[in-house]
PDB file of N, CA and C in Angstrom:
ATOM      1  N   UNK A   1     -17.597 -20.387 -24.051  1.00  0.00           N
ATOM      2  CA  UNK A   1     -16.671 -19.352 -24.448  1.00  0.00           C
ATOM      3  C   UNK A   1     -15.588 -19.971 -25.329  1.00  0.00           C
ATOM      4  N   UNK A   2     -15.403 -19.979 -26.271  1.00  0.00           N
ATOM      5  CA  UNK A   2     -13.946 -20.030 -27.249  1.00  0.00           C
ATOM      6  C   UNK A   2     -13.287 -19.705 -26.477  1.00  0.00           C
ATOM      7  N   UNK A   3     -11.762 -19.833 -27.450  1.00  0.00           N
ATOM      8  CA  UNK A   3     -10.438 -20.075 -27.411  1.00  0.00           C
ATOM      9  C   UNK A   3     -10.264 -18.301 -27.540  1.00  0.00           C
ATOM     10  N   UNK A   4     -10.786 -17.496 -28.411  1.00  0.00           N
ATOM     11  CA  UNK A   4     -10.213 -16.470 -28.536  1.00  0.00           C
ATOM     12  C   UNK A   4     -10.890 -15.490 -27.281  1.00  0.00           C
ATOM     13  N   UNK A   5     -11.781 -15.324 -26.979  1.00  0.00           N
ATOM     14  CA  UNK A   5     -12.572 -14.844 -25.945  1.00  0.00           C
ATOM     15  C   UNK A   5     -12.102 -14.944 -24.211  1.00  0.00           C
ATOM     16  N   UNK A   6     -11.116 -15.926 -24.085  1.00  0.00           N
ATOM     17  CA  UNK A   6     -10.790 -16.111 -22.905  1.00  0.00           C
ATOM     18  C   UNK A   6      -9.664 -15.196 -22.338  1.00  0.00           C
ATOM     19  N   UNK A   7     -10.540 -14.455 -20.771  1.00  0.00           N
ATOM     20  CA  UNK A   7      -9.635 -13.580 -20.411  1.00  0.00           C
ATOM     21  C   UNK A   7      -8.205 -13.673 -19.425  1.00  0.00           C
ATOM     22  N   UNK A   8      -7.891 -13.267 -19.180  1.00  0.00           N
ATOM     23  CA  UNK A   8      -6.290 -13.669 -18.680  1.00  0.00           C
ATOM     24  C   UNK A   8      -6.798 -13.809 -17.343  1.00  0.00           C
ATOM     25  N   UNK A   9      -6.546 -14.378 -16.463  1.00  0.00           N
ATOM     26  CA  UNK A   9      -7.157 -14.419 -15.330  1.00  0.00           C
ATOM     27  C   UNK A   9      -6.067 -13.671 -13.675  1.00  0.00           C
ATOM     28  N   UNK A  10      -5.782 -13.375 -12.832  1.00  0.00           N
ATOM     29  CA  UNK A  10      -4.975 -12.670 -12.241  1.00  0.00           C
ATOM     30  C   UNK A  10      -4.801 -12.822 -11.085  1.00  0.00           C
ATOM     31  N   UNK A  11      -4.287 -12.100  -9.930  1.00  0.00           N
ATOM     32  CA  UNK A  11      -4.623 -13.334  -8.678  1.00  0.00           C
ATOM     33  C   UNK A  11      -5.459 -12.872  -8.041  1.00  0.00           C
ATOM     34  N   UNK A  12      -6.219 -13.723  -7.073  1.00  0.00           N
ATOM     35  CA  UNK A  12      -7.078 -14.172  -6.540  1.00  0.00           C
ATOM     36  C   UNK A  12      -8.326 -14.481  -7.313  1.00  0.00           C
ATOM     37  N   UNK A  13      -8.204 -15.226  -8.935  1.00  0.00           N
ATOM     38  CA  UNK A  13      -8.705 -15.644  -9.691  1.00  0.00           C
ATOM     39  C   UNK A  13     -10.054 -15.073 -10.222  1.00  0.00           C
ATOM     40  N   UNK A  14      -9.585 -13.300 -10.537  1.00  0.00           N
ATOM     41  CA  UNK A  14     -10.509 -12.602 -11.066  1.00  0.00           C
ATOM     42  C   UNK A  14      -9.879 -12.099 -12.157  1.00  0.00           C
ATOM     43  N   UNK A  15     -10.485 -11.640 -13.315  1.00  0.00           N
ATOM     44  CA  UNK A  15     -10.158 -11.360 -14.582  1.00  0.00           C
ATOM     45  C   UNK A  15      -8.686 -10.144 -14.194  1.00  0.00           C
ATOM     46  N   UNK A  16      -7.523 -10.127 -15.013  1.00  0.00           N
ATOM     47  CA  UNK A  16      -7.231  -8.666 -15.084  1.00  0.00           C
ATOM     48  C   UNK A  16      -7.860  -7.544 -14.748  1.00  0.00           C
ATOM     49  N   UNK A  17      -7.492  -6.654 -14.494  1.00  0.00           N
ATOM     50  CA  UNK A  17      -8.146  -5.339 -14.328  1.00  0.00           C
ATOM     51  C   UNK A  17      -9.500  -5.487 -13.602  1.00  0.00           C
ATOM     52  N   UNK A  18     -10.053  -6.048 -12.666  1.00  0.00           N
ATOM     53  CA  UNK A  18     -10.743  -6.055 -11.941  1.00  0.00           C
ATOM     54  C   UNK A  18     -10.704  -5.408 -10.963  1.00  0.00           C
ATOM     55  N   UNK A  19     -12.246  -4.170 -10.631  1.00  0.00           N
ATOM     56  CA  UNK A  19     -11.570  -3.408  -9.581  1.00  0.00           C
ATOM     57  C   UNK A  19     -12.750  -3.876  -8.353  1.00  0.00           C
ATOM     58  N   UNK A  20     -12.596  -3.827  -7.240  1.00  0.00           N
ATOM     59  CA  UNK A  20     -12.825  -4.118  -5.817  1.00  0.00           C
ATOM     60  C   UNK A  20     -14.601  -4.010  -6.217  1.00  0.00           C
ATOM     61  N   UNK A  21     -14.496  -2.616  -6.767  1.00  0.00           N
ATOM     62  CA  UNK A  21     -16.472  -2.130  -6.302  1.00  0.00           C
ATOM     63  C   UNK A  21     -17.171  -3.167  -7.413  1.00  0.00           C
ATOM     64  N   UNK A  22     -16.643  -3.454  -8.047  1.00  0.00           N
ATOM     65  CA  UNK A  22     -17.330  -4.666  -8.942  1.00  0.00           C
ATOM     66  C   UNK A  22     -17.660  -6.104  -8.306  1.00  0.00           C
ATOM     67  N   UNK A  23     -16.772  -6.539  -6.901  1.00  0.00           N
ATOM     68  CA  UNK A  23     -17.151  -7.711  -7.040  1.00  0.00           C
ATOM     69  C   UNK A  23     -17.606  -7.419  -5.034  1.00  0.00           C
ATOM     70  N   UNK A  24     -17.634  -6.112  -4.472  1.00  0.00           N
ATOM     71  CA  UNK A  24     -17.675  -5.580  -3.491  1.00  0.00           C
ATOM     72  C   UNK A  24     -18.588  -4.626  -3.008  1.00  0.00           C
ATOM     73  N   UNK A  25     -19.286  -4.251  -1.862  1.00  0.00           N
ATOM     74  CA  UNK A  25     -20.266  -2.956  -1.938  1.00  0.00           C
ATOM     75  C   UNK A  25     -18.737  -2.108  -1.370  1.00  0.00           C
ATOM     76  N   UNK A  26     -18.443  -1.479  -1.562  1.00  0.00           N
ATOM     77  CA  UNK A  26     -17.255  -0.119  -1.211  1.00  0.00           C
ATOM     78  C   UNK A  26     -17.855   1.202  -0.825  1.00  0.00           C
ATOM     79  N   UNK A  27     -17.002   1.752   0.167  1.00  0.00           N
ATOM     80  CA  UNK A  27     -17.501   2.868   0.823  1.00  0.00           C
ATOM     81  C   UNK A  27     -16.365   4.263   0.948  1.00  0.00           C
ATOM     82  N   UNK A  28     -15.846   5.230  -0.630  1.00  0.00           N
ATOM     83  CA  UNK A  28     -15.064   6.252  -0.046  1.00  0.00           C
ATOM     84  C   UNK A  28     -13.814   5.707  -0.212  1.00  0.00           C
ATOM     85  N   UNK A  29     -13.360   5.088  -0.688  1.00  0.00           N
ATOM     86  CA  UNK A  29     -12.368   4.204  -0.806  1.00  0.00           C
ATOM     87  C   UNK A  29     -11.101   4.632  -2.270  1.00  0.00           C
ATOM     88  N   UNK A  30      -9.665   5.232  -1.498  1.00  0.00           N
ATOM     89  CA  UNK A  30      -8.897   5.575  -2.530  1.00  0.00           C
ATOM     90  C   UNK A  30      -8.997   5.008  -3.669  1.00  0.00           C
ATOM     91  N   UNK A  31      -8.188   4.961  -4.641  1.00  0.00           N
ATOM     92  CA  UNK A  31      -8.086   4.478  -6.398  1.00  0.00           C
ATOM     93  C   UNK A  31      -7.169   3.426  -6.138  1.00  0.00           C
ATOM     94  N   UNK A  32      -6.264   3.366  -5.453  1.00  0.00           N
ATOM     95  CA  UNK A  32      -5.207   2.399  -5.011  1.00  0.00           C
ATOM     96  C   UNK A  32      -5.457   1.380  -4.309  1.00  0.00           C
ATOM     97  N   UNK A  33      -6.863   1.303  -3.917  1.00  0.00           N
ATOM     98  CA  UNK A  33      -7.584   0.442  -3.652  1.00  0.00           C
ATOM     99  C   UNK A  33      -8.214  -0.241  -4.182  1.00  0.00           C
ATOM    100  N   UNK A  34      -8.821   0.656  -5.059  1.00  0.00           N
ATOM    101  CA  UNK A  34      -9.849   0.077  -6.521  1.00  0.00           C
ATOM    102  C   UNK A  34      -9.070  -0.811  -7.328  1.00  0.00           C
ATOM    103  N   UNK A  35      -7.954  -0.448  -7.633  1.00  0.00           N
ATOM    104  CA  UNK A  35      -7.049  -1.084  -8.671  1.00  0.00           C
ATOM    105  C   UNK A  35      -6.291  -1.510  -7.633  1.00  0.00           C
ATOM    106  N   UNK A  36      -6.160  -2.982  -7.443  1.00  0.00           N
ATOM    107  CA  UNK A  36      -5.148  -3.951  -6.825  1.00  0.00           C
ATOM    108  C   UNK A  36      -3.942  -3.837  -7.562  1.00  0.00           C
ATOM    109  N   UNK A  37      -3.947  -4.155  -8.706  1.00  0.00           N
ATOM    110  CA  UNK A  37      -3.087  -4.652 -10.261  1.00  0.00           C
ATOM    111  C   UNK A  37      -1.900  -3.192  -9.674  1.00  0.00           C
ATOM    112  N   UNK A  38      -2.068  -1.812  -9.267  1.00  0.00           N
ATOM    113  CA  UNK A  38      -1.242  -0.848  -9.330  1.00  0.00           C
ATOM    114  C   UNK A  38      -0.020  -1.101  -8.445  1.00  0.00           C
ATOM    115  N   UNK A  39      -0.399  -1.657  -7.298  1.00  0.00           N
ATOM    116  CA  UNK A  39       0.749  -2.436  -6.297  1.00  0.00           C
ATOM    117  C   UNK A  39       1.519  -3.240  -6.833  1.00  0.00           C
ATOM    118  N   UNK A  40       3.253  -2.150  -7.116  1.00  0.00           N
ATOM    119  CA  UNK A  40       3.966  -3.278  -7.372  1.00  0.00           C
ATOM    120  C   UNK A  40       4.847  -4.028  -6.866  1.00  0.00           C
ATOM    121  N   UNK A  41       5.538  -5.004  -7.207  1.00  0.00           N
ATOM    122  CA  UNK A  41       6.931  -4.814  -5.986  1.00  0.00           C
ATOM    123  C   UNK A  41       6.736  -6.424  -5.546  1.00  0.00           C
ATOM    124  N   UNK A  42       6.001  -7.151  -5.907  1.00  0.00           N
ATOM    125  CA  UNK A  42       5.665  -8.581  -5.395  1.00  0.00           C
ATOM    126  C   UNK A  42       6.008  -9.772  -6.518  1.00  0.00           C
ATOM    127  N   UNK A  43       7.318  -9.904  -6.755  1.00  0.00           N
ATOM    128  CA  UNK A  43       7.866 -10.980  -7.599  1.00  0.00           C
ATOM    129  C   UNK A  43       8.063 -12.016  -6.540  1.00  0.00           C
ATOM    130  N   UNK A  44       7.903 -13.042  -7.345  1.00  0.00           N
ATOM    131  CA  UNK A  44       8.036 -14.502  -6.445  1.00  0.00           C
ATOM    132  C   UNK A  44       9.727 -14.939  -6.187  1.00  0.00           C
ATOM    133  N   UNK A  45      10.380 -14.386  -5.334  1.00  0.00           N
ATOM    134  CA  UNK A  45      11.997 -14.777  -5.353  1.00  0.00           C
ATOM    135  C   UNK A  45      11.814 -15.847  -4.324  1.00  0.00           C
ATOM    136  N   UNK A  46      12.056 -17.110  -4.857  1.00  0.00           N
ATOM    137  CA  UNK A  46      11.931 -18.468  -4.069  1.00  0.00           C
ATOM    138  C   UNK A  46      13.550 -18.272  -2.670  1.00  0.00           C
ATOM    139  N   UNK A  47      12.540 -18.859  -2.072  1.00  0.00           N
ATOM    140  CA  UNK A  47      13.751 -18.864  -0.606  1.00  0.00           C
ATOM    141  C   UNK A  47      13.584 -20.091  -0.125  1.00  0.00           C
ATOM    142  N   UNK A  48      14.745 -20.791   0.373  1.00  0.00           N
ATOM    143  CA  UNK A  48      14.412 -21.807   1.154  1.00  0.00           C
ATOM    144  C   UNK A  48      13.847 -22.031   2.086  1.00  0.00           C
ATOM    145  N   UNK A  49      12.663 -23.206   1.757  1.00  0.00           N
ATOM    146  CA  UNK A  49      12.480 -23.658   3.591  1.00  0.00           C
ATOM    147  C   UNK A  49      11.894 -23.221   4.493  1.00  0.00           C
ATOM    148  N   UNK A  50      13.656 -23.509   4.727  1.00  0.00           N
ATOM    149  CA  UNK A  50      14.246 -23.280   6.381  1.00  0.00           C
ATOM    150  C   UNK A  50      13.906 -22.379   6.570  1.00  0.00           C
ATOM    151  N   UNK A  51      14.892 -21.658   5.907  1.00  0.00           N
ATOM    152  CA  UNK A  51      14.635 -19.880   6.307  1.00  0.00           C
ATOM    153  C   UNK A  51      13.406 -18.968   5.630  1.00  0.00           C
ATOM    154  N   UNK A  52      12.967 -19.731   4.989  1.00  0.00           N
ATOM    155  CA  UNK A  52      11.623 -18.214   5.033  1.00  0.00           C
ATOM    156  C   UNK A  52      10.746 -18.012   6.187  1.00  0.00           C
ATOM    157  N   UNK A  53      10.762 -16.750   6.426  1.00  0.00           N
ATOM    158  CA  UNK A  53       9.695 -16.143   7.591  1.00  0.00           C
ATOM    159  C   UNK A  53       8.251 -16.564   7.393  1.00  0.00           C
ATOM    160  N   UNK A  54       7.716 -16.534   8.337  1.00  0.00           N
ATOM    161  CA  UNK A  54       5.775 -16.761   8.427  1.00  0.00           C
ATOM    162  C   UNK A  54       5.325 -15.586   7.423  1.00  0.00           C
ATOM    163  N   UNK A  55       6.157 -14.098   7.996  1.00  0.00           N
ATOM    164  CA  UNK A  55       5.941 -13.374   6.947  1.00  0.00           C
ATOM    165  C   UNK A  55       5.502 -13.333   5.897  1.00  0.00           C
ATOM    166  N   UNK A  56       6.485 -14.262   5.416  1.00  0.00           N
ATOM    167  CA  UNK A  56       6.423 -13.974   3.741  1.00  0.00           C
ATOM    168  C   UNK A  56       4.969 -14.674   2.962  1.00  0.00           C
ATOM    169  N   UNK A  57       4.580 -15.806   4.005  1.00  0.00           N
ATOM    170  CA  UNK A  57       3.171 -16.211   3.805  1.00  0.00           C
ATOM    171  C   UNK A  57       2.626 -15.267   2.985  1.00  0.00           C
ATOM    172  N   UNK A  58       2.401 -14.295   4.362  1.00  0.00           N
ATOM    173  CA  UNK A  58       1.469 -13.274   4.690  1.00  0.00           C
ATOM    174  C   UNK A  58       1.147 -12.127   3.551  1.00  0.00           C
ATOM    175  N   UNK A  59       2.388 -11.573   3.430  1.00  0.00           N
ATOM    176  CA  UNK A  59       3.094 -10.165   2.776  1.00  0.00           C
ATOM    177  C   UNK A  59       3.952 -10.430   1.604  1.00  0.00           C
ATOM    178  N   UNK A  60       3.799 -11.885   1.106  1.00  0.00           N
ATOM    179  CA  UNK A  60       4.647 -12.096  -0.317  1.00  0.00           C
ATOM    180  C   UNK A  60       3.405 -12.223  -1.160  1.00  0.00           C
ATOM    181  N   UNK A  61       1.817 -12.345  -1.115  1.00  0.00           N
ATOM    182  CA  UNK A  61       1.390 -12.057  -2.082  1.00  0.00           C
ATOM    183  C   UNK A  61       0.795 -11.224  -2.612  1.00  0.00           C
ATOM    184  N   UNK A  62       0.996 -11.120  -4.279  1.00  0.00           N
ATOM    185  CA  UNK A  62      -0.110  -9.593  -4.380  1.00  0.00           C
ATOM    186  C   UNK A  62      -0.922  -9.409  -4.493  1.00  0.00           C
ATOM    187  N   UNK A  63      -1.710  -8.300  -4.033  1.00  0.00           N
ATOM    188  CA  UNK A  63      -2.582  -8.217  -3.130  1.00  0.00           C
ATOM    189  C   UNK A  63      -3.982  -8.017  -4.573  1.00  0.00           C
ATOM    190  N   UNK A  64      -5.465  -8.680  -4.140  1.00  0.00           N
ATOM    191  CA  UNK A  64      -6.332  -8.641  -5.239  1.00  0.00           C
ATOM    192  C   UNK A  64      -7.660  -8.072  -4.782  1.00  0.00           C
ATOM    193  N   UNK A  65      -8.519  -8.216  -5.329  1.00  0.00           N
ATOM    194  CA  UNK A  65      -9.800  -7.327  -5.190  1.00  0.00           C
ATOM    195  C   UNK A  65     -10.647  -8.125  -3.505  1.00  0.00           C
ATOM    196  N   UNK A  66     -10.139  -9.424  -3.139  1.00  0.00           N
ATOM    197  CA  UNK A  66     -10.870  -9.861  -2.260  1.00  0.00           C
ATOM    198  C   UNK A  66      -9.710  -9.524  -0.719  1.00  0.00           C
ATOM    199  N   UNK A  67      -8.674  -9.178  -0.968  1.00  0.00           N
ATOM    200  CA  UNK A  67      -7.682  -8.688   0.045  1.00  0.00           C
ATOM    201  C   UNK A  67      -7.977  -7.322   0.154  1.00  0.00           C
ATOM    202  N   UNK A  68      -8.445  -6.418  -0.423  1.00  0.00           N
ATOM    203  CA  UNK A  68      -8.816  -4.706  -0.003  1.00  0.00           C
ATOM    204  C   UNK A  68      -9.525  -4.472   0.152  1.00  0.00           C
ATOM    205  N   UNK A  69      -9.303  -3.536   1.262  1.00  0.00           N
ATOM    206  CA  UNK A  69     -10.125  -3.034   2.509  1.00  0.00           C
ATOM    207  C   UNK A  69     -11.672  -2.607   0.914  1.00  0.00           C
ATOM    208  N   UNK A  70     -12.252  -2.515   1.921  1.00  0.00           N
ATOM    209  CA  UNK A  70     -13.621  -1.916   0.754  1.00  0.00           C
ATOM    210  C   UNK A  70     -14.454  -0.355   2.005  1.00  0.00           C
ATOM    211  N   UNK A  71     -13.948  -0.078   3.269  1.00  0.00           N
ATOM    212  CA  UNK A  71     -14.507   1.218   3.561  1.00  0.00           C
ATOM    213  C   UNK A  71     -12.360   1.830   4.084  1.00  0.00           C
ATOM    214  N   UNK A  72     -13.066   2.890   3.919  1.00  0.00           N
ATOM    215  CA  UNK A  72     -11.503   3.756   4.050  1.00  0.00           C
ATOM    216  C   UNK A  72     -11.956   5.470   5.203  1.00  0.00           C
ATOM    217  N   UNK A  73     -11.057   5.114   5.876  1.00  0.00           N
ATOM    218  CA  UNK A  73     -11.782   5.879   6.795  1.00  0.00           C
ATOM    219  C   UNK A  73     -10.271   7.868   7.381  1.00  0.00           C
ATOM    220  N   UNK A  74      -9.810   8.045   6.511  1.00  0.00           N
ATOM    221  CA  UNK A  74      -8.622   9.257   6.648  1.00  0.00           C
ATOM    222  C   UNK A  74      -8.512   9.523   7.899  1.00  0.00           C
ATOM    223  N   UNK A  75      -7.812  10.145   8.895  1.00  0.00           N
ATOM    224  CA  UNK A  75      -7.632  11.107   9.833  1.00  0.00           C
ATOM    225  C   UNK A  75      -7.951  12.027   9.231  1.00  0.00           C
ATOM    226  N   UNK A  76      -8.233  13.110   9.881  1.00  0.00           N
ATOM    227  CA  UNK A  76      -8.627  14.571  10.217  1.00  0.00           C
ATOM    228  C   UNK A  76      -7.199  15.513  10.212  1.00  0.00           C
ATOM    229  N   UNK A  77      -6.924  16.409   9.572  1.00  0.00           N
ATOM    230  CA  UNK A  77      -5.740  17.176   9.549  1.00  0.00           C
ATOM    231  C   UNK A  77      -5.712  18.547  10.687  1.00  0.00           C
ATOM    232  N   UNK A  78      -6.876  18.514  11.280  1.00  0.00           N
ATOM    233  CA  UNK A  78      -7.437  19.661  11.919  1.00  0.00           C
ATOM    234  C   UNK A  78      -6.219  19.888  13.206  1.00  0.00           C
ATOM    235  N   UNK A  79      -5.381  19.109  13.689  1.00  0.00           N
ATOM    236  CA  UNK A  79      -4.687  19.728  15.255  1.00  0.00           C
ATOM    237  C   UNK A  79      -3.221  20.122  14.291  1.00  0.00           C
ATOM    238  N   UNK A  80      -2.765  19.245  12.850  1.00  0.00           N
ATOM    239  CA  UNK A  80      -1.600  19.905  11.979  1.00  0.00           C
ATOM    240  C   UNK A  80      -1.750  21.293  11.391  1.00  0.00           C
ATOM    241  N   UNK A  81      -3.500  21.340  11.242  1.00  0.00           N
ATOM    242  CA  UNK A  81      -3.765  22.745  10.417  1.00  0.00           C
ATOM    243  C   UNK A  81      -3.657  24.114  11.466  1.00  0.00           C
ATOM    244  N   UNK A  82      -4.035  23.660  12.430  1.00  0.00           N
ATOM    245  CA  UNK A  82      -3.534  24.130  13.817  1.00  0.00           C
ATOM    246  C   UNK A  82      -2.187  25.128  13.594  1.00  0.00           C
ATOM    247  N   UNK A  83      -1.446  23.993  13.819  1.00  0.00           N
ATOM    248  CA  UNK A  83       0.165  24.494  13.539  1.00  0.00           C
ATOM    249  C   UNK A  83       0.969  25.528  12.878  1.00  0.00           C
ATOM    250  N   UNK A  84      -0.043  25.537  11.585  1.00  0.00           N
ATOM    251  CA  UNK A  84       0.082  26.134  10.515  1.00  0.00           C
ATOM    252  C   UNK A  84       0.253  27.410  10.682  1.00  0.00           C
ATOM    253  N   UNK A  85      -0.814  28.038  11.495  1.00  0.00           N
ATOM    254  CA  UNK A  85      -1.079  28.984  12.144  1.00  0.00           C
ATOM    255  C   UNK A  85       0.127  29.669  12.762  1.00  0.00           C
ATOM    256  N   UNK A  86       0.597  29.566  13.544  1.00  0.00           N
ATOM    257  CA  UNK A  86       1.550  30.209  14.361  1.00  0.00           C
ATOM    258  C   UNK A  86       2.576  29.539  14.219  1.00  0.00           C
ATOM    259  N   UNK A  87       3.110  28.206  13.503  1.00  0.00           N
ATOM    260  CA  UNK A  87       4.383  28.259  13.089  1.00  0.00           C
ATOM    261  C   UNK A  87       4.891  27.194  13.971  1.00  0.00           C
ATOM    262  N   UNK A  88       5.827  26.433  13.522  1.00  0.00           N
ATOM    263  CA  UNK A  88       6.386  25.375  14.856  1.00  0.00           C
ATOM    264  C   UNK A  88       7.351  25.639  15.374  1.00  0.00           C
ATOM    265  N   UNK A  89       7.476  25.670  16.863  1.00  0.00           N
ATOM    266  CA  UNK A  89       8.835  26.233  17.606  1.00  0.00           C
ATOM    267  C   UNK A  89      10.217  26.132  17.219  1.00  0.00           C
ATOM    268  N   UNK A  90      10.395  26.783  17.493  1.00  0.00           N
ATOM    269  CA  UNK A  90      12.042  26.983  17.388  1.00  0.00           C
ATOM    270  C   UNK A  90      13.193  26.086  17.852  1.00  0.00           C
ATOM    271  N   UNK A  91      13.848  25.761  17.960  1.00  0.00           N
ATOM    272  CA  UNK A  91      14.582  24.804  18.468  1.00  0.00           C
ATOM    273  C   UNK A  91      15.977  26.020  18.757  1.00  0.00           C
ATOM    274  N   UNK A  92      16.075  26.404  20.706  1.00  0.00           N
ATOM    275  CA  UNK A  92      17.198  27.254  20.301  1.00  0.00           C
ATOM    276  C   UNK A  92      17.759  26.654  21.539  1.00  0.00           C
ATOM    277  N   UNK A  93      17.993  25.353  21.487  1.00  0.00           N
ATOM    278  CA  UNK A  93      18.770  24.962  22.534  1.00  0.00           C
ATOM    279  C   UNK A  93      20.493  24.645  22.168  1.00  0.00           C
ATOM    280  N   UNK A  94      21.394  24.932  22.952  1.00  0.00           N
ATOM    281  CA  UNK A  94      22.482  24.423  22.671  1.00  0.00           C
ATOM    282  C   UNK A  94      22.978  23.310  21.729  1.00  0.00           C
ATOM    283  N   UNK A  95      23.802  23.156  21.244  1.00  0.00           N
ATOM    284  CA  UNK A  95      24.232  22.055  20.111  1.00  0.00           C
ATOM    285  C   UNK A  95      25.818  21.471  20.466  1.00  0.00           C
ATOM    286  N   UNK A  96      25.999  20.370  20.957  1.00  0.00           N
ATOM    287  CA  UNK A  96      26.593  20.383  21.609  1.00  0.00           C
ATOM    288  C   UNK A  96      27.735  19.234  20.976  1.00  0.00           C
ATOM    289  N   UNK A  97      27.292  18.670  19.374  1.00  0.00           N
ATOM    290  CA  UNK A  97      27.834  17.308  18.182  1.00  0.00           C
ATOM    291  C   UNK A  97      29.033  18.466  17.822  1.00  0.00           C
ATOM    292  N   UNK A  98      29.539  17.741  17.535  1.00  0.00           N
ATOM    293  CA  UNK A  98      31.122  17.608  17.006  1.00  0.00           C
ATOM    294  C   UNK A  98      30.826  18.235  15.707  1.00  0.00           C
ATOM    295  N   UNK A  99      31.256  19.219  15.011  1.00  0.00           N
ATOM    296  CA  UNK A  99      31.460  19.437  13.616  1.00  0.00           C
ATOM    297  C   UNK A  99      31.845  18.679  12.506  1.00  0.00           C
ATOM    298  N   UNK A 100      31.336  17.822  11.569  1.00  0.00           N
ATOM    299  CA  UNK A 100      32.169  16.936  10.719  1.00  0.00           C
ATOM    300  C   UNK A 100      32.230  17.370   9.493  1.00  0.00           C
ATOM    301  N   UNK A 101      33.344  16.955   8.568  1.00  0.00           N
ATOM    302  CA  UNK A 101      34.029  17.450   7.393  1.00  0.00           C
ATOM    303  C   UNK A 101      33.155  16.977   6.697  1.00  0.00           C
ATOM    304  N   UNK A 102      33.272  17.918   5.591  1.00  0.00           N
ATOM    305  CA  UNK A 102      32.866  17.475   4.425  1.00  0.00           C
ATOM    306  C   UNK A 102      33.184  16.973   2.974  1.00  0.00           C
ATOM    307  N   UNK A 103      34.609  16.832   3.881  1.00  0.00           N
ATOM    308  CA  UNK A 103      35.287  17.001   2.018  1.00  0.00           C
ATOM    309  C   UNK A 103      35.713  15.000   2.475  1.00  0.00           C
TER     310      UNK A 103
END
């Protein structure tokens, strides 16, 4: 491969824009899954040491096609759709907090 041909590479050392079902068998699986790259929010802010959590191991990197889930499995909305139906109770019990200002 040349110099001009070479693709940017990204983390967990798969090309850019690499999505999960390409390097994965996937089953039903959101778009936000497919595309790792859409998760943002994971800049490297160095901390000392001492004090960084195990955490940050864990949950400071961003996340790539070999970290997502590949089957996705929803809850059922069926006991909320329920609800829907007849409405959610009332709340007519006494109130008994202090009034506070607003100005």
């Amino acid at each position: 491969m040349s110099a001009d041909q070479q693709t940017e590479v990204g983390p967990g050392g798969v090309p850019k824009g690499s999505k999960t079902s390409e390097y994965y068998r996937t089953f039903d699986i959101p778009d936000r899954f497919e595309n790792p790259e859409w998760f943002e929010g994971y800049q490297q802010k160095q901390i000392h040491p001492l004090y960084r959590p195990t955490s940050k191991d864990y949950g400071g990197n961003q996340p790539n096609v070999h970290t997502m889930p590949t089957h996705f499995h929803g809850k059922s909305q069926k006991f909320t759709n329920h609800l829907g139906v007849c409405g959610m109770p009332r709340n007519r019990s006494l109130n008994t907090n202090k009034d506070t200002s607003r100005v």
